[in-house]
PDB file of N, CA and C in Angstrom:
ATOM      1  N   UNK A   1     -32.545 -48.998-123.741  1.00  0.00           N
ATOM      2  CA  UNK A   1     -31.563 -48.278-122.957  1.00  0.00           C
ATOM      3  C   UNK A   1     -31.274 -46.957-123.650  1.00  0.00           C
ATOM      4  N   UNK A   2     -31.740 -45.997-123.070  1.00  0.00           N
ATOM      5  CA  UNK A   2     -31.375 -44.951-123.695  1.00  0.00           C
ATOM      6  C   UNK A   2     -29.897 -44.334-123.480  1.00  0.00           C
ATOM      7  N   UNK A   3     -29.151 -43.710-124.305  1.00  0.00           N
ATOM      8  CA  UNK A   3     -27.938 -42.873-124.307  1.00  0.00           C
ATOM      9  C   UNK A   3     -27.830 -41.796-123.774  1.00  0.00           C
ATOM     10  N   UNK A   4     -26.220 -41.862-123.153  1.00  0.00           N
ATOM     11  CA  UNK A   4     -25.953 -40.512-122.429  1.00  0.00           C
ATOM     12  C   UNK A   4     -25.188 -40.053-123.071  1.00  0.00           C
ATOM     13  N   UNK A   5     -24.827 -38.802-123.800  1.00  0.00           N
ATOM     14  CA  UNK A   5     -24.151 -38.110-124.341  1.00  0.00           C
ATOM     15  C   UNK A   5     -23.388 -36.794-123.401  1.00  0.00           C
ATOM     16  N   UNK A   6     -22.109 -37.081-123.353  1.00  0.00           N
ATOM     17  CA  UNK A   6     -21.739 -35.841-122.164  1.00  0.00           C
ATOM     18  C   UNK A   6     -21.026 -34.881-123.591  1.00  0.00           C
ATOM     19  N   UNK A   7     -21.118 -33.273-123.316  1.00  0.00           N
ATOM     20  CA  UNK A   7     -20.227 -32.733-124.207  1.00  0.00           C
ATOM     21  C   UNK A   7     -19.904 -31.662-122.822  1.00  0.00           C
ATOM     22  N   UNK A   8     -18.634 -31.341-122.761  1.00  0.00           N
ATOM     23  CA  UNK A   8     -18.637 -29.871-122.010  1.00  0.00           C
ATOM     24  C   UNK A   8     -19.222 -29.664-120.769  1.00  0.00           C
ATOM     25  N   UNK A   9     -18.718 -30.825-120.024  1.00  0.00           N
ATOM     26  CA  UNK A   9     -19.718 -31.081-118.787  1.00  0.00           C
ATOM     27  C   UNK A   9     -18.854 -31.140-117.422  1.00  0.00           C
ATOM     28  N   UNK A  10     -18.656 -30.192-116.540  1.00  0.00           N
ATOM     29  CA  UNK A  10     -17.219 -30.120-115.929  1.00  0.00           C
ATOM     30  C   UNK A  10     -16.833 -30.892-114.563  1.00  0.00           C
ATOM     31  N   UNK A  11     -16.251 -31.327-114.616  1.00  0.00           N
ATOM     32  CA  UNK A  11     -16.457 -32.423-113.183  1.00  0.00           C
ATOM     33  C   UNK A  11     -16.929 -32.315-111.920  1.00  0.00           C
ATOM     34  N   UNK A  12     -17.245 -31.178-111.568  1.00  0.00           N
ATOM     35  CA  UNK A  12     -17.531 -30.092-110.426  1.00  0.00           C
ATOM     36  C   UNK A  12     -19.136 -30.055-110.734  1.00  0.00           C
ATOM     37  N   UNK A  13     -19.661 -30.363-111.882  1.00  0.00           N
ATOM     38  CA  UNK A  13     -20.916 -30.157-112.030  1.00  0.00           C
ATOM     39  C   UNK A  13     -21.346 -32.061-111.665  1.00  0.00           C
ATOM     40  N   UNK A  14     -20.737 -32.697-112.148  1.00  0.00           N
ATOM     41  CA  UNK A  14     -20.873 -33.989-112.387  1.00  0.00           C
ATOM     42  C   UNK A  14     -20.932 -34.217-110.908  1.00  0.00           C
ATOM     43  N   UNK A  15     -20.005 -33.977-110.019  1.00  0.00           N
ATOM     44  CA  UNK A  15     -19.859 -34.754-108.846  1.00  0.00           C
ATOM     45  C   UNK A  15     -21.482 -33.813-107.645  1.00  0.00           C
ATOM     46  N   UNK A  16     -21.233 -32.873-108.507  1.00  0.00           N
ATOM     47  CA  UNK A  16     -22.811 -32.168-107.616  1.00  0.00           C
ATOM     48  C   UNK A  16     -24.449 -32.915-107.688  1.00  0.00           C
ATOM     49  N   UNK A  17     -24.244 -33.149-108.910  1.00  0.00           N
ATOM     50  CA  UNK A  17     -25.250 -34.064-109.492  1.00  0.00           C
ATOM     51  C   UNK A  17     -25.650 -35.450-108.335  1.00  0.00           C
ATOM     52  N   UNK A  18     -23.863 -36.020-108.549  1.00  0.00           N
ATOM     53  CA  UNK A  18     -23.784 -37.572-107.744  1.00  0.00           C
ATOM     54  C   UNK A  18     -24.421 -37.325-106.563  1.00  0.00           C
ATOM     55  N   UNK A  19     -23.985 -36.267-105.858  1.00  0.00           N
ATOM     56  CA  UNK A  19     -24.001 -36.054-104.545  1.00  0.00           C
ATOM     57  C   UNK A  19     -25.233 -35.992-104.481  1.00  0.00           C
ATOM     58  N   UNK A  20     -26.220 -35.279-104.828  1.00  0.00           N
ATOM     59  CA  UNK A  20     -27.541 -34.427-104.818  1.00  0.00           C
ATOM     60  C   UNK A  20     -28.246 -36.476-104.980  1.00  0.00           C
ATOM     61  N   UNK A  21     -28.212 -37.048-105.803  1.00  0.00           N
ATOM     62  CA  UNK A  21     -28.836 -38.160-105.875  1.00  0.00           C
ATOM     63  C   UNK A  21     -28.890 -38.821-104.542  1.00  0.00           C
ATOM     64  N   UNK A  22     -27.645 -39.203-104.295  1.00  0.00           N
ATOM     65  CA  UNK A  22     -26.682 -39.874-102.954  1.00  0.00           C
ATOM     66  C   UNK A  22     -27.397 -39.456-101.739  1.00  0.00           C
ATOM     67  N   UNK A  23     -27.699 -38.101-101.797  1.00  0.00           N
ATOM     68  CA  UNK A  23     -28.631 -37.498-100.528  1.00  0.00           C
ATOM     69  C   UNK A  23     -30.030 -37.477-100.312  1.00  0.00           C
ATOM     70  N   UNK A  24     -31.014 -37.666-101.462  1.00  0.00           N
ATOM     71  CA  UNK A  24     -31.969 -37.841-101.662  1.00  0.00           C
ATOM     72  C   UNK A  24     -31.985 -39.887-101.382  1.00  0.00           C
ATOM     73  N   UNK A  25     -31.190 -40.311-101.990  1.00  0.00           N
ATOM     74  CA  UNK A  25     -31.993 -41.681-102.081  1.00  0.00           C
ATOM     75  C   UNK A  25     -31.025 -42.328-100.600  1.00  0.00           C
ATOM     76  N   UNK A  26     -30.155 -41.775-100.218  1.00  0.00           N
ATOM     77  CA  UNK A  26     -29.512 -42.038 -98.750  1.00  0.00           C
ATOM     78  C   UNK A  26     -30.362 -42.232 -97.389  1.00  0.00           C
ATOM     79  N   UNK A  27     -31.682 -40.966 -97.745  1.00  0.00           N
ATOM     80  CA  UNK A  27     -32.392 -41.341 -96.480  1.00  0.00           C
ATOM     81  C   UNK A  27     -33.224 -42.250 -96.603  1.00  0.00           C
ATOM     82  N   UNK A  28     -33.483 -43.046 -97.790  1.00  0.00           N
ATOM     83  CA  UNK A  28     -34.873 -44.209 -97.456  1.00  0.00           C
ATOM     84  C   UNK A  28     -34.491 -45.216 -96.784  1.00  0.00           C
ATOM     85  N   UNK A  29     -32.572 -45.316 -96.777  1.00  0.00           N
ATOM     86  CA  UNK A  29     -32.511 -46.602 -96.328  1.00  0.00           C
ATOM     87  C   UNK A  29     -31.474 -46.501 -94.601  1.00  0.00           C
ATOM     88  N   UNK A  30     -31.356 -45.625 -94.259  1.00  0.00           N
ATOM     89  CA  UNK A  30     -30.706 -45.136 -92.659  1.00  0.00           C
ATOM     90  C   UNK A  30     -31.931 -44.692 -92.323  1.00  0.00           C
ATOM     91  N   UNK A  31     -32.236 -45.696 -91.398  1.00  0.00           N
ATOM     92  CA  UNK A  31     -33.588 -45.397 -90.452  1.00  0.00           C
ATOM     93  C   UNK A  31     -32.938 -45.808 -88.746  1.00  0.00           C
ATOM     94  N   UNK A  32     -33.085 -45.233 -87.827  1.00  0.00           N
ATOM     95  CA  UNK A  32     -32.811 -45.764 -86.935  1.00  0.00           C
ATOM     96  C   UNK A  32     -33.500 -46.809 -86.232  1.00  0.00           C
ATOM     97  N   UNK A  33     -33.080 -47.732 -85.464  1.00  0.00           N
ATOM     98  CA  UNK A  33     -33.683 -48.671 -84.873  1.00  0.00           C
ATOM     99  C   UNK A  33     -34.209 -48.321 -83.684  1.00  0.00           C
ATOM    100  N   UNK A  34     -35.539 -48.659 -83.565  1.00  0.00           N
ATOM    101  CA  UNK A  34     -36.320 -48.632 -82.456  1.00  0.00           C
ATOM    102  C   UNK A  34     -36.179 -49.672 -81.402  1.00  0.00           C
ATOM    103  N   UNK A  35     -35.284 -49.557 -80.449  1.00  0.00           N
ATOM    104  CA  UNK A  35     -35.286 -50.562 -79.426  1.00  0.00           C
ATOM    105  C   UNK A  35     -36.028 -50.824 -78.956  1.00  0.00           C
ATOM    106  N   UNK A  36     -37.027 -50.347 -78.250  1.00  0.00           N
ATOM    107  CA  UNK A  36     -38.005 -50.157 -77.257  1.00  0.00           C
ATOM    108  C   UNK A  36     -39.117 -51.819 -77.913  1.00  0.00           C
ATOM    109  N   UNK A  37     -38.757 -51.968 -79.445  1.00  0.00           N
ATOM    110  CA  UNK A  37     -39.858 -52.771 -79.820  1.00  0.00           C
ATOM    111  C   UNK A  37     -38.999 -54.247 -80.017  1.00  0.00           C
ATOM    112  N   UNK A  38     -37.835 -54.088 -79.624  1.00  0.00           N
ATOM    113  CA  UNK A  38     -36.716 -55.563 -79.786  1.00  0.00           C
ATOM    114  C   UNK A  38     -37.574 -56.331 -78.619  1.00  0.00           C
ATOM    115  N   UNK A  39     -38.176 -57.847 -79.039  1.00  0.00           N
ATOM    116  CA  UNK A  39     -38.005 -58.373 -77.759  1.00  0.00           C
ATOM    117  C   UNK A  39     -37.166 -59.426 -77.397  1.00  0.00           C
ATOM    118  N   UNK A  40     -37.101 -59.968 -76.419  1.00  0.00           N
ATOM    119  CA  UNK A  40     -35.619 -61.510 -76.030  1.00  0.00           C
ATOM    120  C   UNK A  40     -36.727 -62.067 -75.127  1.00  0.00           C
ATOM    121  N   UNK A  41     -36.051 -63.575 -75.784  1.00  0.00           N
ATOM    122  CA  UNK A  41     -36.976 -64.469 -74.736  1.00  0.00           C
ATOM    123  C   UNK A  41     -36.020 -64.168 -73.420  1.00  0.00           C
ATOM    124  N   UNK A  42     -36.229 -65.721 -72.367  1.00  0.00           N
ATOM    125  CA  UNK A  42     -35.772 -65.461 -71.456  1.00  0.00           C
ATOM    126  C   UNK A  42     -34.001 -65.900 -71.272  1.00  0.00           C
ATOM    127  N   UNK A  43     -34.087 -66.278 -72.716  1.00  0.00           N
ATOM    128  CA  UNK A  43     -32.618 -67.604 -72.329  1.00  0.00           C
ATOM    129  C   UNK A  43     -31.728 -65.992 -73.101  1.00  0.00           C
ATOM    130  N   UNK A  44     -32.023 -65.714 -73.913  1.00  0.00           N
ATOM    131  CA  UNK A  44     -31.636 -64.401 -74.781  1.00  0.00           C
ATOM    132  C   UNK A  44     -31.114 -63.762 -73.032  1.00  0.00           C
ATOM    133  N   UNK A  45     -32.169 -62.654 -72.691  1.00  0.00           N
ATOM    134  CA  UNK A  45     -32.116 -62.039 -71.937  1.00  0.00           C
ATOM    135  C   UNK A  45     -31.208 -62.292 -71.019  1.00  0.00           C
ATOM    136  N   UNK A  46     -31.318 -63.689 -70.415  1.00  0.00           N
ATOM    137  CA  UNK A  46     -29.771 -64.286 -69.003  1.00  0.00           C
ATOM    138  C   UNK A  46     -28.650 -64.251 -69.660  1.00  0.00           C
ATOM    139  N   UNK A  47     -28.628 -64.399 -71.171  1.00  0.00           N
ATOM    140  CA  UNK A  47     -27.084 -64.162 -71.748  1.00  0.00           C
ATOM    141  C   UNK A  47     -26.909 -62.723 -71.719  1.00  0.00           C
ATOM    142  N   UNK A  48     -27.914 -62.135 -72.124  1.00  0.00           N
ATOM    143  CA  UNK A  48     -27.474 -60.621 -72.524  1.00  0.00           C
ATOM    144  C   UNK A  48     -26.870 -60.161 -71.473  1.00  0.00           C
ATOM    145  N   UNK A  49     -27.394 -59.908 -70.242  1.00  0.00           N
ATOM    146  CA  UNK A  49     -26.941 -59.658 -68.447  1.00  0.00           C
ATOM    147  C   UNK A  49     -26.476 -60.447 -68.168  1.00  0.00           C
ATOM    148  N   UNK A  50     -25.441 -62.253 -68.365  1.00  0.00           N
ATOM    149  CA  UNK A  50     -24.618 -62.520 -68.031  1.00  0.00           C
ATOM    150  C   UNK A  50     -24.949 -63.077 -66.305  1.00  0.00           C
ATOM    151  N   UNK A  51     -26.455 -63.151 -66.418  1.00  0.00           N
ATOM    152  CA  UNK A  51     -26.447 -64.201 -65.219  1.00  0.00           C
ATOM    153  C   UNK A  51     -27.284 -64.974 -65.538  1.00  0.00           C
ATOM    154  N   UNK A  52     -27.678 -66.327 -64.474  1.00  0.00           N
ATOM    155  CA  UNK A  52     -28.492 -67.478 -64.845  1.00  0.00           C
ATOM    156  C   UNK A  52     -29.924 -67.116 -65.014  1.00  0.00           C
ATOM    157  N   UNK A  53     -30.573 -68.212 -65.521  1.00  0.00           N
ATOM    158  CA  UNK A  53     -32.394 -67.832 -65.632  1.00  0.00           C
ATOM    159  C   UNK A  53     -32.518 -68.173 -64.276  1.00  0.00           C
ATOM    160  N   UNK A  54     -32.214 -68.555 -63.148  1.00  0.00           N
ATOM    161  CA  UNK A  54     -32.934 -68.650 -61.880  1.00  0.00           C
ATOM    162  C   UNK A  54     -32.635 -66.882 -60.865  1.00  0.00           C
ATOM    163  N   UNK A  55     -31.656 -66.741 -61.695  1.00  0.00           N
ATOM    164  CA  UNK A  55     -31.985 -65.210 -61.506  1.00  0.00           C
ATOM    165  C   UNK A  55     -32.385 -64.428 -61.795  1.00  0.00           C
ATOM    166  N   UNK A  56     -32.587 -64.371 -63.266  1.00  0.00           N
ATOM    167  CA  UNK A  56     -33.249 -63.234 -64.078  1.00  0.00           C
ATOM    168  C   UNK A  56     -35.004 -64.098 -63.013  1.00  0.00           C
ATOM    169  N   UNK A  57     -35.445 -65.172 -62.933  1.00  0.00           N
ATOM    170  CA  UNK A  57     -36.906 -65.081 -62.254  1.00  0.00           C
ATOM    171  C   UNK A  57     -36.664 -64.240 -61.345  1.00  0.00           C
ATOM    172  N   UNK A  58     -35.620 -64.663 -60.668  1.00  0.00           N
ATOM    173  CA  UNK A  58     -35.596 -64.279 -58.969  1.00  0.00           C
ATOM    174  C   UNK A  58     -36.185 -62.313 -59.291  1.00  0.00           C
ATOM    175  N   UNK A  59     -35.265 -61.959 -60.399  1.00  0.00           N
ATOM    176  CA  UNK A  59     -35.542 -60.507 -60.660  1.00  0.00           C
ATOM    177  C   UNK A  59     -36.890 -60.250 -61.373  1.00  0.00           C
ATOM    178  N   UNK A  60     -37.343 -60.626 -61.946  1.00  0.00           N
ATOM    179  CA  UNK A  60     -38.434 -60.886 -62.510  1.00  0.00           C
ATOM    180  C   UNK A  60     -40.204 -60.536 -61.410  1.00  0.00           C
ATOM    181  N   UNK A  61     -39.820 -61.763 -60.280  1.00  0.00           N
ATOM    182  CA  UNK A  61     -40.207 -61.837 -59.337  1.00  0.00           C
ATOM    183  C   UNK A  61     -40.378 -60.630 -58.082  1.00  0.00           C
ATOM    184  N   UNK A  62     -39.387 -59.825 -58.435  1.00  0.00           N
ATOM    185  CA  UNK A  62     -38.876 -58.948 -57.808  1.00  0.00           C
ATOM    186  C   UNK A  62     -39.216 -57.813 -57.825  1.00  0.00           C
ATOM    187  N   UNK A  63     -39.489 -57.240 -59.145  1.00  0.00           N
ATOM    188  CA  UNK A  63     -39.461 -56.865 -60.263  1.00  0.00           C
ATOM    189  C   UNK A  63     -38.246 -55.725 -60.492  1.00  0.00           C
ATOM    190  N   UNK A  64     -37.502 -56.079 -60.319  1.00  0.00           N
ATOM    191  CA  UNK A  64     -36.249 -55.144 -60.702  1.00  0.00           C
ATOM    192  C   UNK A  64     -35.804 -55.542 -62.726  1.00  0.00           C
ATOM    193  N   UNK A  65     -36.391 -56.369 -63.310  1.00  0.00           N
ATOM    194  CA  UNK A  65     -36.607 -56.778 -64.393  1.00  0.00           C
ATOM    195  C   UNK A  65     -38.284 -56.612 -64.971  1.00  0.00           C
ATOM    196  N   UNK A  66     -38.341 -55.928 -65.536  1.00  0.00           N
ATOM    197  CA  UNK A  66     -40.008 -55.893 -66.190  1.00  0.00           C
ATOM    198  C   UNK A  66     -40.278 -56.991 -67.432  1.00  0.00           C
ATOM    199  N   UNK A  67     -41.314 -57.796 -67.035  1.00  0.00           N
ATOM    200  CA  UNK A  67     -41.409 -59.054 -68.431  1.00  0.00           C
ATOM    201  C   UNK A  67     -42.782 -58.860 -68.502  1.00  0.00           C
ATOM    202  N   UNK A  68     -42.940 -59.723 -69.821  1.00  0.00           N
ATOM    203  CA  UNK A  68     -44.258 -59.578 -70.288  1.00  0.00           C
ATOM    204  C   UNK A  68     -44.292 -60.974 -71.325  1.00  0.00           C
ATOM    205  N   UNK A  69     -45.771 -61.136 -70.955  1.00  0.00           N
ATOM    206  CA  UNK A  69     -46.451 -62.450 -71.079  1.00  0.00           C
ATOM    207  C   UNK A  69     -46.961 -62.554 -72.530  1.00  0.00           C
ATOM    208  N   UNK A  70     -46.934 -63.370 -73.505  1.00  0.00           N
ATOM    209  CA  UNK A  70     -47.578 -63.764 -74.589  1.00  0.00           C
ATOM    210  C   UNK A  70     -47.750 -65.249 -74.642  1.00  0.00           C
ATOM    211  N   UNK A  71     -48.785 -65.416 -74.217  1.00  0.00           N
ATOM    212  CA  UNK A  71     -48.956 -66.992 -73.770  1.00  0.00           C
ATOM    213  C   UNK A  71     -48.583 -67.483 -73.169  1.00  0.00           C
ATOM    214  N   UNK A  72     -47.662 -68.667 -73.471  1.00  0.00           N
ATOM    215  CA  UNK A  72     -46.799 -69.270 -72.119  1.00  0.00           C
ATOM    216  C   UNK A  72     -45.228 -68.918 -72.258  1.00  0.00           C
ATOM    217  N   UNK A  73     -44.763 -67.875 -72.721  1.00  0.00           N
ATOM    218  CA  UNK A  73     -43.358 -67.357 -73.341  1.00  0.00           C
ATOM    219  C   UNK A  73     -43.372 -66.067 -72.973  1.00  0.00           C
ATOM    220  N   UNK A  74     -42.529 -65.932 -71.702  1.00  0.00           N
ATOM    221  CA  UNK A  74     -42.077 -64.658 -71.195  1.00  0.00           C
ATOM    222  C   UNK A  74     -41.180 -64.061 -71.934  1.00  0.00           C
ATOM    223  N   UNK A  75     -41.387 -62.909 -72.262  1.00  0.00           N
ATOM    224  CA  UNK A  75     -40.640 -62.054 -73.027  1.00  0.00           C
ATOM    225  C   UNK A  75     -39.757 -60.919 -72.590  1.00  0.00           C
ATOM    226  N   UNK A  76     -38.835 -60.277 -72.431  1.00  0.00           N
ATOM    227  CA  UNK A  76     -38.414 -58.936 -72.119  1.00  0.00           C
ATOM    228  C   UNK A  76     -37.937 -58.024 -73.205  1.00  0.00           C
ATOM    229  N   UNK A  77     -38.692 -56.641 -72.907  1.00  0.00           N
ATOM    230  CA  UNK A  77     -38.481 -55.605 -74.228  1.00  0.00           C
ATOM    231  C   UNK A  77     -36.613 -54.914 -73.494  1.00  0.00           C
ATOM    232  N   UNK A  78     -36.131 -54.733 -74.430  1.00  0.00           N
ATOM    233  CA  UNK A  78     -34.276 -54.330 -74.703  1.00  0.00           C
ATOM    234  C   UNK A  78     -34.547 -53.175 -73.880  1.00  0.00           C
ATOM    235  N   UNK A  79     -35.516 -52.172 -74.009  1.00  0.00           N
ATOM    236  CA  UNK A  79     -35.966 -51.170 -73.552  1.00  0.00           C
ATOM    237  C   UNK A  79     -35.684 -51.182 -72.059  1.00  0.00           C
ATOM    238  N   UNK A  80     -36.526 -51.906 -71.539  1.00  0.00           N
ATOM    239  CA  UNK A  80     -36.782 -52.603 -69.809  1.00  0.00           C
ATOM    240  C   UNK A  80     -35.634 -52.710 -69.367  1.00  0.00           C
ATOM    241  N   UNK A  81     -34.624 -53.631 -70.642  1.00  0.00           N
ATOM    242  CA  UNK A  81     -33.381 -53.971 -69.676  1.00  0.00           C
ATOM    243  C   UNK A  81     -32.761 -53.265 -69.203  1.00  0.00           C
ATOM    244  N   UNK A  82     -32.613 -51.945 -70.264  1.00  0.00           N
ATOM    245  CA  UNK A  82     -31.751 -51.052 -70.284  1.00  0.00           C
ATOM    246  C   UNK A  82     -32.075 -50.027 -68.935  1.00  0.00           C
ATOM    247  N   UNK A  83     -33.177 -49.805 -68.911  1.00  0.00           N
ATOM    248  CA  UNK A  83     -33.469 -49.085 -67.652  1.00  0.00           C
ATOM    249  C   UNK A  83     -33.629 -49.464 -66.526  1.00  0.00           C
ATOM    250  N   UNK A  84     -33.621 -51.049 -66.281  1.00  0.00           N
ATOM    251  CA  UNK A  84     -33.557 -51.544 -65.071  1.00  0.00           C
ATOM    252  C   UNK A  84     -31.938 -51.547 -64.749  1.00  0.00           C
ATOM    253  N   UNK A  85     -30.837 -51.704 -65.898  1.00  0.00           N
ATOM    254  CA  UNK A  85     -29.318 -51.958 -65.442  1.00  0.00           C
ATOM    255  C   UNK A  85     -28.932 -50.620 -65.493  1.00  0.00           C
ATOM    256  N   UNK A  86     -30.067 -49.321 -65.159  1.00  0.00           N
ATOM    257  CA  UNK A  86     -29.555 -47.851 -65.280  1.00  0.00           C
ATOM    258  C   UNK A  86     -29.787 -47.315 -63.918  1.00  0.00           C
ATOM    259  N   UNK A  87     -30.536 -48.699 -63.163  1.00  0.00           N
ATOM    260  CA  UNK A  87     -31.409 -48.280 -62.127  1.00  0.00           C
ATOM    261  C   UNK A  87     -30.838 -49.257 -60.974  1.00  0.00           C
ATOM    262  N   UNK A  88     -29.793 -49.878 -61.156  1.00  0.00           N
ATOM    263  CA  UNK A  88     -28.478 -51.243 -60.274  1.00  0.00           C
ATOM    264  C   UNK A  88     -27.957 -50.341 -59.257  1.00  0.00           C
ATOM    265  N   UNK A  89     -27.856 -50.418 -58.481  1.00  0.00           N
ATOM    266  CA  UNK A  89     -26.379 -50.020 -57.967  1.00  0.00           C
ATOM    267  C   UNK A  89     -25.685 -50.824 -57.801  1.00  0.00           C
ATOM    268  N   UNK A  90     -24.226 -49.946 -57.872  1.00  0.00           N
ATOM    269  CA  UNK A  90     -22.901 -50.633 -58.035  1.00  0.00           C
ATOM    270  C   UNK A  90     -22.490 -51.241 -56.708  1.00  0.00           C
ATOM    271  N   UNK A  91     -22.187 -52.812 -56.643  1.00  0.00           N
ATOM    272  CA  UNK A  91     -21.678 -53.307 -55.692  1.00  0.00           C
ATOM    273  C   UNK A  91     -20.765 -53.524 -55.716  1.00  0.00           C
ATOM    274  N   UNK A  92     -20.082 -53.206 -53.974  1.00  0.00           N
ATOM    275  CA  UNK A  92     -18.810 -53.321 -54.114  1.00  0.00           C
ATOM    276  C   UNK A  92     -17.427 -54.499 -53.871  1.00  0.00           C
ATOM    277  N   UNK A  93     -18.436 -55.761 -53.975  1.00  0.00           N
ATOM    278  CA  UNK A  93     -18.615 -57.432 -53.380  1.00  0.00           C
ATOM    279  C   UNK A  93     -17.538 -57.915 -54.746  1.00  0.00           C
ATOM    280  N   UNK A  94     -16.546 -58.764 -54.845  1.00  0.00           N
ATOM    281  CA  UNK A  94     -15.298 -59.319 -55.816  1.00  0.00           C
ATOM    282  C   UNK A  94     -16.294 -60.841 -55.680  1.00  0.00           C
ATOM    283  N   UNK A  95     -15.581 -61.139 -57.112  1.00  0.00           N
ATOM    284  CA  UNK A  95     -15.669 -62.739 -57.328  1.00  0.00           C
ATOM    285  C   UNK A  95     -16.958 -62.548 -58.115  1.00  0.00           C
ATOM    286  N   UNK A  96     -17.246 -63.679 -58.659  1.00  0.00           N
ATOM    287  CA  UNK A  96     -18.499 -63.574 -59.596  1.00  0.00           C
ATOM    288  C   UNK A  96     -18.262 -64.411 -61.008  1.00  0.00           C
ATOM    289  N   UNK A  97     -19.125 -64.726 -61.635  1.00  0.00           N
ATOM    290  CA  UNK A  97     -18.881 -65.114 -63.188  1.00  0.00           C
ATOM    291  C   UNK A  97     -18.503 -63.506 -63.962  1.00  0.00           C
ATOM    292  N   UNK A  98     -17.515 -63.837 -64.817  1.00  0.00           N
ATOM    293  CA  UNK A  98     -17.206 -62.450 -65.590  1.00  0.00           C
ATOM    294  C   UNK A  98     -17.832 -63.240 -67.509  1.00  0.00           C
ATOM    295  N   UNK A  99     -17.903 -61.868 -67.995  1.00  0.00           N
ATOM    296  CA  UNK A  99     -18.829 -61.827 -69.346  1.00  0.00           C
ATOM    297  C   UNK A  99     -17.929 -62.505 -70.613  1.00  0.00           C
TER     298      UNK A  99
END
């Protein structure tokens, strides 16, 4: 372990130092998240939108929901969802399950 010896070292210099580190080693670890690559099965997905799996098929089917196949496990990318519930219109019908 080597020694630090401070003599005459003014706090204004010290805290420039901290900072300058803090900013350099700050960006390796704030990366943003790529949604587009999240996927949800299907039971995920009917919770996320808050209706049943005989609807998310019905939409599916429809395709007002975009899914995708990896064997026998339908998948939906976060991506899809988001632009299919950007692409809803608003109804103006009361009553319903609430979230």
């Amino acid at each position: 372990m080597t020694k630090v010896i401070l003599n005459s070292i003014e706090l204004s210099d010290i805290r420039k130092e901290v900072e300058d580190i803090f900013a350099e080693n700050l960006e390796h670890f704030i990366k943003p998240e790529k949604k587009e690559n999240i996927l949800m099965s299907r039971k995920d997905t009917a919770k996320y939108l808050c209706i049943s799996l005989p609807t998310l098929h019905d939409w599916t089917k429809k395709g007002v929901v975009k899914a995708h196949r990896i064997g026998n496990r339908v998948l939906y990318k976060l991506n899809d969802i988001h632009s299919a519930l950007n692409e809803v219109n608003v109804s103006k019908m009361r009553g319903g399950l609430s979230c």
